[in-house]
N, C-alpha and C. Protein backbone atom coordinates (compact mmCIF):
# COMPACT_ATOMS: atom_id res chain seq x y z
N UNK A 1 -18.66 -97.50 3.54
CA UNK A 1 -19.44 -96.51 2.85
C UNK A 1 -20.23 -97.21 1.76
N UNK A 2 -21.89 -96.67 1.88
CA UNK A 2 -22.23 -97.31 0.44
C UNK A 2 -22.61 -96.57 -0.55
N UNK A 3 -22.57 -96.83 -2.12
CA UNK A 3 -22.78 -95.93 -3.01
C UNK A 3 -23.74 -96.75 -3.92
N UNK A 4 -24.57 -95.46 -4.76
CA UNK A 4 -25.27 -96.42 -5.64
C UNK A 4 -25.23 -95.31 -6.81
N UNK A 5 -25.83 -95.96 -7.99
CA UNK A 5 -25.37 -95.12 -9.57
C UNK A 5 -26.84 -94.67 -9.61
N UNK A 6 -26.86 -93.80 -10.32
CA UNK A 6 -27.93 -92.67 -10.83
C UNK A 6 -28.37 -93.31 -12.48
N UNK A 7 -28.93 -93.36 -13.06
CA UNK A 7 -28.90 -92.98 -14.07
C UNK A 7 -30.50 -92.53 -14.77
N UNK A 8 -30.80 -91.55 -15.36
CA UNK A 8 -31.27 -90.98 -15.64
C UNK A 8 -33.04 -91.06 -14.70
N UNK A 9 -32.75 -91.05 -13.52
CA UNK A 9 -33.41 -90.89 -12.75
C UNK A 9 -33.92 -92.09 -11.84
N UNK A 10 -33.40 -93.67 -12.51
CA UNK A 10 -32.93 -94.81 -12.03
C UNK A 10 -31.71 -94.95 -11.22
N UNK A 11 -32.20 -96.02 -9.81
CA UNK A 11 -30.75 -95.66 -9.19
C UNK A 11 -30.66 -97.33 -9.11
N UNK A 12 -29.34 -98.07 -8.83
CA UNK A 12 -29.15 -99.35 -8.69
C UNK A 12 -29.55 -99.64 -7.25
N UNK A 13 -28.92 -100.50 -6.95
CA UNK A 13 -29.03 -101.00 -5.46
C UNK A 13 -27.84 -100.60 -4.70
N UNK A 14 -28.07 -100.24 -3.27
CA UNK A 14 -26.52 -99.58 -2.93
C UNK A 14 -25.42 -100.59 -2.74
N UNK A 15 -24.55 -100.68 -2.84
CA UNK A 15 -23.17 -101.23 -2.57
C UNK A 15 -22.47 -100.67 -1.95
N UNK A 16 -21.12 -102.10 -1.26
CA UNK A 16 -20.00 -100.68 -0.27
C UNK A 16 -18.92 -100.89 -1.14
N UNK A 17 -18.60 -99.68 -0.94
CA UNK A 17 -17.34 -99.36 -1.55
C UNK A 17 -16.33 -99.59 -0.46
N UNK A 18 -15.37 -100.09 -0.29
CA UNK A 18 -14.34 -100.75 0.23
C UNK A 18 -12.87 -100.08 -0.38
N UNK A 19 -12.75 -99.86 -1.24
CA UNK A 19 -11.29 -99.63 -1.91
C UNK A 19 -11.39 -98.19 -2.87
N UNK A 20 -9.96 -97.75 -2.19
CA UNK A 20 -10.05 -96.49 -3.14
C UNK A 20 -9.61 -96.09 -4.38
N UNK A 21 -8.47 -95.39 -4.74
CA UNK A 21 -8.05 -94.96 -6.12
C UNK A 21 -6.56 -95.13 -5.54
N UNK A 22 -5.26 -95.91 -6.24
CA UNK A 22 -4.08 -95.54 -5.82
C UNK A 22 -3.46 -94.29 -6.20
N UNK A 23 -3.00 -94.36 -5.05
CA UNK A 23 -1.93 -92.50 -5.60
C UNK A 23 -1.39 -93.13 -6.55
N UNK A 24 -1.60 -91.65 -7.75
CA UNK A 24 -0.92 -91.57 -8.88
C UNK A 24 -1.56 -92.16 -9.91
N UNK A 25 -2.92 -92.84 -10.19
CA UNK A 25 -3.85 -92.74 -10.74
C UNK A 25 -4.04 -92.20 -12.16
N UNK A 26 -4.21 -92.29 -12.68
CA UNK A 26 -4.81 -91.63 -13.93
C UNK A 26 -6.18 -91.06 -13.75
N UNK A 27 -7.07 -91.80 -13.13
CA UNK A 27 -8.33 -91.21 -12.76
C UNK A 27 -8.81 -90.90 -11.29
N UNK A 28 -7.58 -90.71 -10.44
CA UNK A 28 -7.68 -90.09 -9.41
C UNK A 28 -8.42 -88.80 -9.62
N UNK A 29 -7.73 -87.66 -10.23
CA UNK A 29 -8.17 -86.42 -10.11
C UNK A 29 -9.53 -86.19 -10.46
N UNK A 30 -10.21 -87.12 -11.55
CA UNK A 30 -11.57 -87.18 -12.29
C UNK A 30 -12.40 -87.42 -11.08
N UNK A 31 -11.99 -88.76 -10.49
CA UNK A 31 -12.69 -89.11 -9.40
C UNK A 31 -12.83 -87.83 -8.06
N UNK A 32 -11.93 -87.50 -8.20
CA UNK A 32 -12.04 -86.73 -6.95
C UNK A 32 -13.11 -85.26 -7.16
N UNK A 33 -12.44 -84.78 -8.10
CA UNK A 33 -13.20 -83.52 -8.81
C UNK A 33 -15.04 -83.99 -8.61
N UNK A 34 -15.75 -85.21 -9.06
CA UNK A 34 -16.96 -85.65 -9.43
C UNK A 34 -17.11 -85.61 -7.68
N UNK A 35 -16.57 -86.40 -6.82
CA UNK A 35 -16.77 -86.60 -5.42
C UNK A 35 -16.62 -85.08 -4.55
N UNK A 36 -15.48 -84.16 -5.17
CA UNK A 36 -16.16 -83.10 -4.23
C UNK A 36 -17.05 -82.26 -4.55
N UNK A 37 -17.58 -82.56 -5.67
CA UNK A 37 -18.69 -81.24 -6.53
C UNK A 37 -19.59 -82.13 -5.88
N UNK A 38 -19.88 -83.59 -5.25
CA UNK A 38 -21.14 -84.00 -5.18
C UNK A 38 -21.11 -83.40 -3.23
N UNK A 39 -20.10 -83.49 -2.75
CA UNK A 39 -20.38 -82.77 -1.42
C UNK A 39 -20.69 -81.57 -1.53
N UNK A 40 -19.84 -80.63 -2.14
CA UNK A 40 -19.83 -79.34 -2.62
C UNK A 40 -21.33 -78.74 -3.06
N UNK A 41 -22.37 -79.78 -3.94
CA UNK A 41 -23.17 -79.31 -4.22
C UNK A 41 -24.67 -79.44 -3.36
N UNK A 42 -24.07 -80.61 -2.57
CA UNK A 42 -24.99 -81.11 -1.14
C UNK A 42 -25.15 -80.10 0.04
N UNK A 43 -24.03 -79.41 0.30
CA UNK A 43 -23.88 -78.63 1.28
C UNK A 43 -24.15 -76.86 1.08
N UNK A 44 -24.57 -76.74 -0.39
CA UNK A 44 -24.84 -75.11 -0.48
C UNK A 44 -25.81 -75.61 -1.16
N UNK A 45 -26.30 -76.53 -1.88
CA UNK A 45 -27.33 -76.32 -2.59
C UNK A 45 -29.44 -76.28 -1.96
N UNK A 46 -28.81 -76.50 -0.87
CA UNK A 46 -30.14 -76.44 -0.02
C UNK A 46 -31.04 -75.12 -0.11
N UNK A 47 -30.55 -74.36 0.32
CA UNK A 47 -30.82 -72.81 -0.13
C UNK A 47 -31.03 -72.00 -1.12
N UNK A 48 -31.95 -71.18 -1.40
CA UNK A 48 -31.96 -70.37 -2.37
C UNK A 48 -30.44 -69.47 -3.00
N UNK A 49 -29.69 -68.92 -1.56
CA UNK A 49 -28.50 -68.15 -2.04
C UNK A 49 -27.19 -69.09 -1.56
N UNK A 50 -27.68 -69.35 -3.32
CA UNK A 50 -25.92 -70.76 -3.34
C UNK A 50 -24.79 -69.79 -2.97
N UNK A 51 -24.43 -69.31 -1.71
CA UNK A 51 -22.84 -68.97 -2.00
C UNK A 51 -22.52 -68.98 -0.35
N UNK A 52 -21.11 -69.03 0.14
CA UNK A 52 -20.31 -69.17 1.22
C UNK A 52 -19.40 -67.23 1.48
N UNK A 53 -19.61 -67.23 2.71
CA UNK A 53 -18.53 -65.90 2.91
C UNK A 53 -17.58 -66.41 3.51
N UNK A 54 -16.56 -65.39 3.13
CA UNK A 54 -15.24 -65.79 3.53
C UNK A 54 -14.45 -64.95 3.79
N UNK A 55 -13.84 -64.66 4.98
CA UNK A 55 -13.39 -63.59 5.81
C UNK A 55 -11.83 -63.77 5.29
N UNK A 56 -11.36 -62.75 4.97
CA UNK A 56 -9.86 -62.73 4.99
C UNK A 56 -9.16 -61.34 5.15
N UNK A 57 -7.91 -61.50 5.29
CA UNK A 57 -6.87 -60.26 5.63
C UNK A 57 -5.62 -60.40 4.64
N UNK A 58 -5.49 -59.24 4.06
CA UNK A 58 -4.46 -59.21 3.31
C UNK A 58 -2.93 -58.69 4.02
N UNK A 59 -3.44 -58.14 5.37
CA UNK A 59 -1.92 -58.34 6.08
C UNK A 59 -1.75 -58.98 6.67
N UNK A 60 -0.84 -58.99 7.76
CA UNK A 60 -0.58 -60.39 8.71
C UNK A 60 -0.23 -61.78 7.89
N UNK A 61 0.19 -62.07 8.73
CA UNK A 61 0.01 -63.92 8.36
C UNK A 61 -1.16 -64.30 7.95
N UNK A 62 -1.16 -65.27 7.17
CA UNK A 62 -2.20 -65.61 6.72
C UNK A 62 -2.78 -66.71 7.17
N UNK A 63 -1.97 -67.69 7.85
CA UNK A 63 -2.85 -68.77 8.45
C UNK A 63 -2.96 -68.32 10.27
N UNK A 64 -3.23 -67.28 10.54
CA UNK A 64 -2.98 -66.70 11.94
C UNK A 64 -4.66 -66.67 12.00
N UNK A 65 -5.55 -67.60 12.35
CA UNK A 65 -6.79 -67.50 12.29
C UNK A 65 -7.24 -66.26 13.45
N UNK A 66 -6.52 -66.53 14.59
CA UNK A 66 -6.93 -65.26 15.51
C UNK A 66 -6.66 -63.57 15.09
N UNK A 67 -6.05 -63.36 14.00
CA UNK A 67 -6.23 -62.34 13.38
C UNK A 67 -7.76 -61.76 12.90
N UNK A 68 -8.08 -63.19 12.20
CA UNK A 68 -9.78 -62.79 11.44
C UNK A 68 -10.63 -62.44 12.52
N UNK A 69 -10.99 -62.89 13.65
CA UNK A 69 -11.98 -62.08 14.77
C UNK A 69 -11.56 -60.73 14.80
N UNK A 70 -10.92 -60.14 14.03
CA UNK A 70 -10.84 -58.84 14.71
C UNK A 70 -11.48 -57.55 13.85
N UNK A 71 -12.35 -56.61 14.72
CA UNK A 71 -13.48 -56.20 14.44
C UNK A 71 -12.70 -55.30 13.09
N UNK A 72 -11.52 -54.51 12.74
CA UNK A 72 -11.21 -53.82 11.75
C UNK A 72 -9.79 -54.83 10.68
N UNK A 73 -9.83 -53.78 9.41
CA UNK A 73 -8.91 -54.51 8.69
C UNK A 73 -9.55 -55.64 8.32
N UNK A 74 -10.51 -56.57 8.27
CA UNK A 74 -10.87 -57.73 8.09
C UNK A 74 -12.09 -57.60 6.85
N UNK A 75 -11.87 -58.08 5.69
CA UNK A 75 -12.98 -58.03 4.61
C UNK A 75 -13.37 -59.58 4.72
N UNK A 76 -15.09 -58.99 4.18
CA UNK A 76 -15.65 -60.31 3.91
C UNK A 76 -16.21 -60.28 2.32
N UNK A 77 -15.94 -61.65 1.78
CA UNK A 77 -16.43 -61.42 0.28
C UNK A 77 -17.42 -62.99 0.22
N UNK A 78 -18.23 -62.74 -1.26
CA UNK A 78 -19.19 -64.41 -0.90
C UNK A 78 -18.87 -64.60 -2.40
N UNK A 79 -18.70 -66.02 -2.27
CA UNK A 79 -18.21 -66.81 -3.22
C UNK A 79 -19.66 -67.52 -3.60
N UNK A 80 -19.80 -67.37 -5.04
CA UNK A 80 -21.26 -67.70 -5.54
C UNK A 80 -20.74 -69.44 -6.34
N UNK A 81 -21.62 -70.06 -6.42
CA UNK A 81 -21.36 -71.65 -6.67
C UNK A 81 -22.78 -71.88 -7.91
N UNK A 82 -22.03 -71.88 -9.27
CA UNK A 82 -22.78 -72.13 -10.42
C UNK A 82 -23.00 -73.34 -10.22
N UNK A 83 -23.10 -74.39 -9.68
CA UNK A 83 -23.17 -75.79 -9.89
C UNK A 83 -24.73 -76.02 -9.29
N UNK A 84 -25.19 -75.05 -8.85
CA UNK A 84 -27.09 -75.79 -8.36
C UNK A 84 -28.08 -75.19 -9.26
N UNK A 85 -27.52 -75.03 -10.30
CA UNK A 85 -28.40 -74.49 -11.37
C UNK A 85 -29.00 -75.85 -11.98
């Protein structure tokens, strides 16, 4: 994988990144949090309406995915994403 730094509208030259964060880290979670807001913000931010729907059921099992196709009982709600502002 290669990555390169940003900075204030300057980017470096890309590099590969080779090595990750060991479990248990101190800056695991920092790292991770920054890495999924940058997918996170890649993948809805294309669009005018930043947000994802998401089908769920409050009875049944909950990881029973063949439940959610089913035409009643099933709500959908959309989750709005402040981060493409």
């Amino acid at each position: 994988m290669l990555a390169l730094v940003l900075d204030d509208g300057d980017s470096s030259d890309a590099f590969p990144v080779t090595n990750g964060v060991q479990q248990g880290c101190v800056v695991a979670p920092t790292q991770f949090r920054m890495m999924f807001l940058a997918m996170l913000s890649d993948a809805v931010c294309d669009d005018e309406e930043t947000s994802i729907n998401i089908k769920y059921r409050t009875n049944g099992r909950f990881f029973n995915l063949w439940r959610l196709q089913a035409k009643t009982k099933v709500e959908e709600d959309s989750v709005r994403f402040p981060v493409c502002r």
